[in-house]
N, C-alpha and C. Protein backbone atom coordinates (compact mmCIF):
# COMPACT_ATOMS: atom_id res chain seq x y z
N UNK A 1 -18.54 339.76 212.06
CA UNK A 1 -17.97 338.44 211.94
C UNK A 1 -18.61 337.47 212.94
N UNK A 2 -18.87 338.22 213.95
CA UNK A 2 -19.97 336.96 215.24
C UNK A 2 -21.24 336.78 214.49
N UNK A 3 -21.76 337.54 214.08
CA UNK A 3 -23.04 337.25 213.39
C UNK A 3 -22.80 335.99 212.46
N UNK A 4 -22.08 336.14 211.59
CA UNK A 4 -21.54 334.89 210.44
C UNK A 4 -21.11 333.46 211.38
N UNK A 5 -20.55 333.85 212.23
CA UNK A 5 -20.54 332.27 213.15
C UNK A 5 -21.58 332.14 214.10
N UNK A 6 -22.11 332.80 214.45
CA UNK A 6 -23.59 332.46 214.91
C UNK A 6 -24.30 332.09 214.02
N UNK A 7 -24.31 332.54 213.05
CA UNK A 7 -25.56 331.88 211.70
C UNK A 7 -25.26 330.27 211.20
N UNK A 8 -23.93 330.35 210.94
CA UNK A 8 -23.19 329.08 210.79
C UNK A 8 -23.31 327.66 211.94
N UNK A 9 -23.19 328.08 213.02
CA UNK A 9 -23.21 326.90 214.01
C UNK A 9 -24.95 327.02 214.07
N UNK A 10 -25.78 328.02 214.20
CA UNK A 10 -27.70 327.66 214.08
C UNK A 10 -27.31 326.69 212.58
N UNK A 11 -27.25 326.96 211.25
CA UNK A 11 -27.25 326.06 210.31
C UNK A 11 -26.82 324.63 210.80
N UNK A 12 -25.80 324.58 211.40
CA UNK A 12 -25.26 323.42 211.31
C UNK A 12 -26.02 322.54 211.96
N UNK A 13 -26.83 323.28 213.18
CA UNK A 13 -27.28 322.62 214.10
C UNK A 13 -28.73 322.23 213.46
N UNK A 14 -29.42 323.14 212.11
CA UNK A 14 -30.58 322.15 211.61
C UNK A 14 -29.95 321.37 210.86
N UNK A 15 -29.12 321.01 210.37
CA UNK A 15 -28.17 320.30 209.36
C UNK A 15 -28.27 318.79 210.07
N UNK A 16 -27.91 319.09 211.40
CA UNK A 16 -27.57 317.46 212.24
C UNK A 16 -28.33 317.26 212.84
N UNK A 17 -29.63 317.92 212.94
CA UNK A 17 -30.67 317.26 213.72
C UNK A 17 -31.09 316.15 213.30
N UNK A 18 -31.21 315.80 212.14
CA UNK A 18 -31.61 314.79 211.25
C UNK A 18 -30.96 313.64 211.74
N UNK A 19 -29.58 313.80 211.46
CA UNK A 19 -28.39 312.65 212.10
C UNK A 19 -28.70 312.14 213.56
N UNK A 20 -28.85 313.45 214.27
CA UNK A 20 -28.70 313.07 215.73
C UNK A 20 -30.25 312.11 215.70
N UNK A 21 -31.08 312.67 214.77
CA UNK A 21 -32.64 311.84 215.20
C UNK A 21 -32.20 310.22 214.86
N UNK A 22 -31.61 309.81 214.00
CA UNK A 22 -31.59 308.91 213.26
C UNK A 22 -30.81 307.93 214.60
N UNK A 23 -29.56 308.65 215.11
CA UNK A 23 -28.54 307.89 216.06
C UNK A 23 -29.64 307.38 217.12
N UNK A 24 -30.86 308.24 217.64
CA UNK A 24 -31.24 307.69 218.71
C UNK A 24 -32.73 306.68 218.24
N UNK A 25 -33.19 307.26 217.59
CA UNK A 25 -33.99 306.55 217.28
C UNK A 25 -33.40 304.87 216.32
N UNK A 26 -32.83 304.40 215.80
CA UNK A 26 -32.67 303.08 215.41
C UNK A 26 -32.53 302.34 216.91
N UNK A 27 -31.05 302.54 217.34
CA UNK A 27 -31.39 301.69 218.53
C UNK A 27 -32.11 301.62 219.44
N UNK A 28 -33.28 302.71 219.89
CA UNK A 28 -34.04 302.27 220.28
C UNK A 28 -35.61 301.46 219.88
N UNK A 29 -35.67 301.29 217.95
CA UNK A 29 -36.55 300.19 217.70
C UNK A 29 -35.79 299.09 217.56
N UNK A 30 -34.19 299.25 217.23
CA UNK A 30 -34.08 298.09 217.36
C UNK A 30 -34.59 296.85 218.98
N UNK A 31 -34.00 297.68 220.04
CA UNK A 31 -34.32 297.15 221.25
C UNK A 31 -35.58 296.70 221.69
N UNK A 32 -36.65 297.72 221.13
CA UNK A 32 -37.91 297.43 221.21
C UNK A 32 -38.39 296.19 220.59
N UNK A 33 -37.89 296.02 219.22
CA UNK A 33 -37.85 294.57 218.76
C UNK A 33 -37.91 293.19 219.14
N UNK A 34 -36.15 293.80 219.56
CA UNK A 34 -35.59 292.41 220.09
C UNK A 34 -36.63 291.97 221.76
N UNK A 35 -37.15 293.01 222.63
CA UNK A 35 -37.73 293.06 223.46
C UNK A 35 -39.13 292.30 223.54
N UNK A 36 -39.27 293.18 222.53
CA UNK A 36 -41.07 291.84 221.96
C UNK A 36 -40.92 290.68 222.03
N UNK A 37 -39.86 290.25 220.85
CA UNK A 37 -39.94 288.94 220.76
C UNK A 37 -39.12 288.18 221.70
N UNK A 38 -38.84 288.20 222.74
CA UNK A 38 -38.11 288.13 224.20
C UNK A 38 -39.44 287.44 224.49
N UNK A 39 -40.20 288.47 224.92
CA UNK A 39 -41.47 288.61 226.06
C UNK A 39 -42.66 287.38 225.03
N UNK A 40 -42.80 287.73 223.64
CA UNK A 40 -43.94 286.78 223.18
C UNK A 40 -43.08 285.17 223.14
N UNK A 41 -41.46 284.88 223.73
CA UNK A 41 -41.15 283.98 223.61
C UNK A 41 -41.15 283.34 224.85
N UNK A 42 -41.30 284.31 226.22
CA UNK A 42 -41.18 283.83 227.09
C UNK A 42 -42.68 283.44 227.90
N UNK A 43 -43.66 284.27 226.98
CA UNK A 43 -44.69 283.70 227.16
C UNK A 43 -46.01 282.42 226.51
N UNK A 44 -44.92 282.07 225.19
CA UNK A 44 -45.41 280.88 225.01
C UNK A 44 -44.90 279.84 225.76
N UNK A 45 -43.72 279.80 226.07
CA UNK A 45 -43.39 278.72 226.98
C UNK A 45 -44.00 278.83 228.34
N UNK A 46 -44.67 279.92 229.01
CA UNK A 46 -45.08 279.88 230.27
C UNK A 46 -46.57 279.23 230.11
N UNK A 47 -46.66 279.54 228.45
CA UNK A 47 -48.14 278.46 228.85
C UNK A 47 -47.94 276.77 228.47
N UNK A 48 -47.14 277.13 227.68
CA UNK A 48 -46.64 275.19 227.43
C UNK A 48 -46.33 274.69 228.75
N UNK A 49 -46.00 275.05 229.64
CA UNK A 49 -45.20 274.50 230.98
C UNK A 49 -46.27 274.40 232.03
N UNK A 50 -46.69 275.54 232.21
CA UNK A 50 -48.02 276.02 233.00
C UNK A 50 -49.10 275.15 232.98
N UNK A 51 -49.26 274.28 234.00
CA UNK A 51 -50.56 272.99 233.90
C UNK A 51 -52.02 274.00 234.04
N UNK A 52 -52.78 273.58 233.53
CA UNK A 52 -54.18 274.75 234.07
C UNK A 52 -55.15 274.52 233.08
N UNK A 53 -56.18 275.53 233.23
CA UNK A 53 -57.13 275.19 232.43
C UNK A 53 -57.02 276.07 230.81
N UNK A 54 -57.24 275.91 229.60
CA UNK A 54 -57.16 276.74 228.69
C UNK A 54 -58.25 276.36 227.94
N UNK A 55 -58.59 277.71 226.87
CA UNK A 55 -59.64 277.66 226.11
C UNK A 55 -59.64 276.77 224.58
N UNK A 56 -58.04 276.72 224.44
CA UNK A 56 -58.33 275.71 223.75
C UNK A 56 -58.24 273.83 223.93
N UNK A 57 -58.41 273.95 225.17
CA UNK A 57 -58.50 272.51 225.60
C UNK A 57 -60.28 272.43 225.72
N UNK A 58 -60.62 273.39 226.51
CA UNK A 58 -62.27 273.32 225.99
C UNK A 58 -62.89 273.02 224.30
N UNK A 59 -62.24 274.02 223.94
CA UNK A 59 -62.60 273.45 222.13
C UNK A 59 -62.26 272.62 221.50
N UNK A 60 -61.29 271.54 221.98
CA UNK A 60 -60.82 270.34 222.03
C UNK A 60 -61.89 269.16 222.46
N UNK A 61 -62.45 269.65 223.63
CA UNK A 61 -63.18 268.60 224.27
C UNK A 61 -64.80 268.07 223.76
N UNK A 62 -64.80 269.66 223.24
CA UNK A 62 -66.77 270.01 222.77
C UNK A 62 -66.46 269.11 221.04
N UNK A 63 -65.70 268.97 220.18
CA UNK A 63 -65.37 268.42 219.38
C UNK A 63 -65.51 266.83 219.45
């Protein structure tokens, strides 16, 4: 009878690996997401703000 619940809880446990993958993995692309577009938002404004030289003010000028 231990054998039969040992076999049972190993099953179960490939059964929910799937689940458990799924629980950790979404929120962490979600975060990764939201994280990107954080960082590519906080770095267009650091160059809008940011006085200096840029490459497309050179290709502006040669025009």
């Amino acid at each position: 009878m231990k054998k039969l619940h040992f076999i049972v809880i190993i099953a179960s446990v490939f059964l929910l690996q799937a689940c458990v993958h799924k629980i950790v993995t979404v929120p962490a692309k979600i975060a990764y997401k939201t994280t990107k577009g954080v960082v590519k938002g906080t770095v267009a404004v650091g160059k809008a703000i940011i006085p200096g030289d840029s490459d497309d003010n050179d290709k502006k000028d040669k025009k």
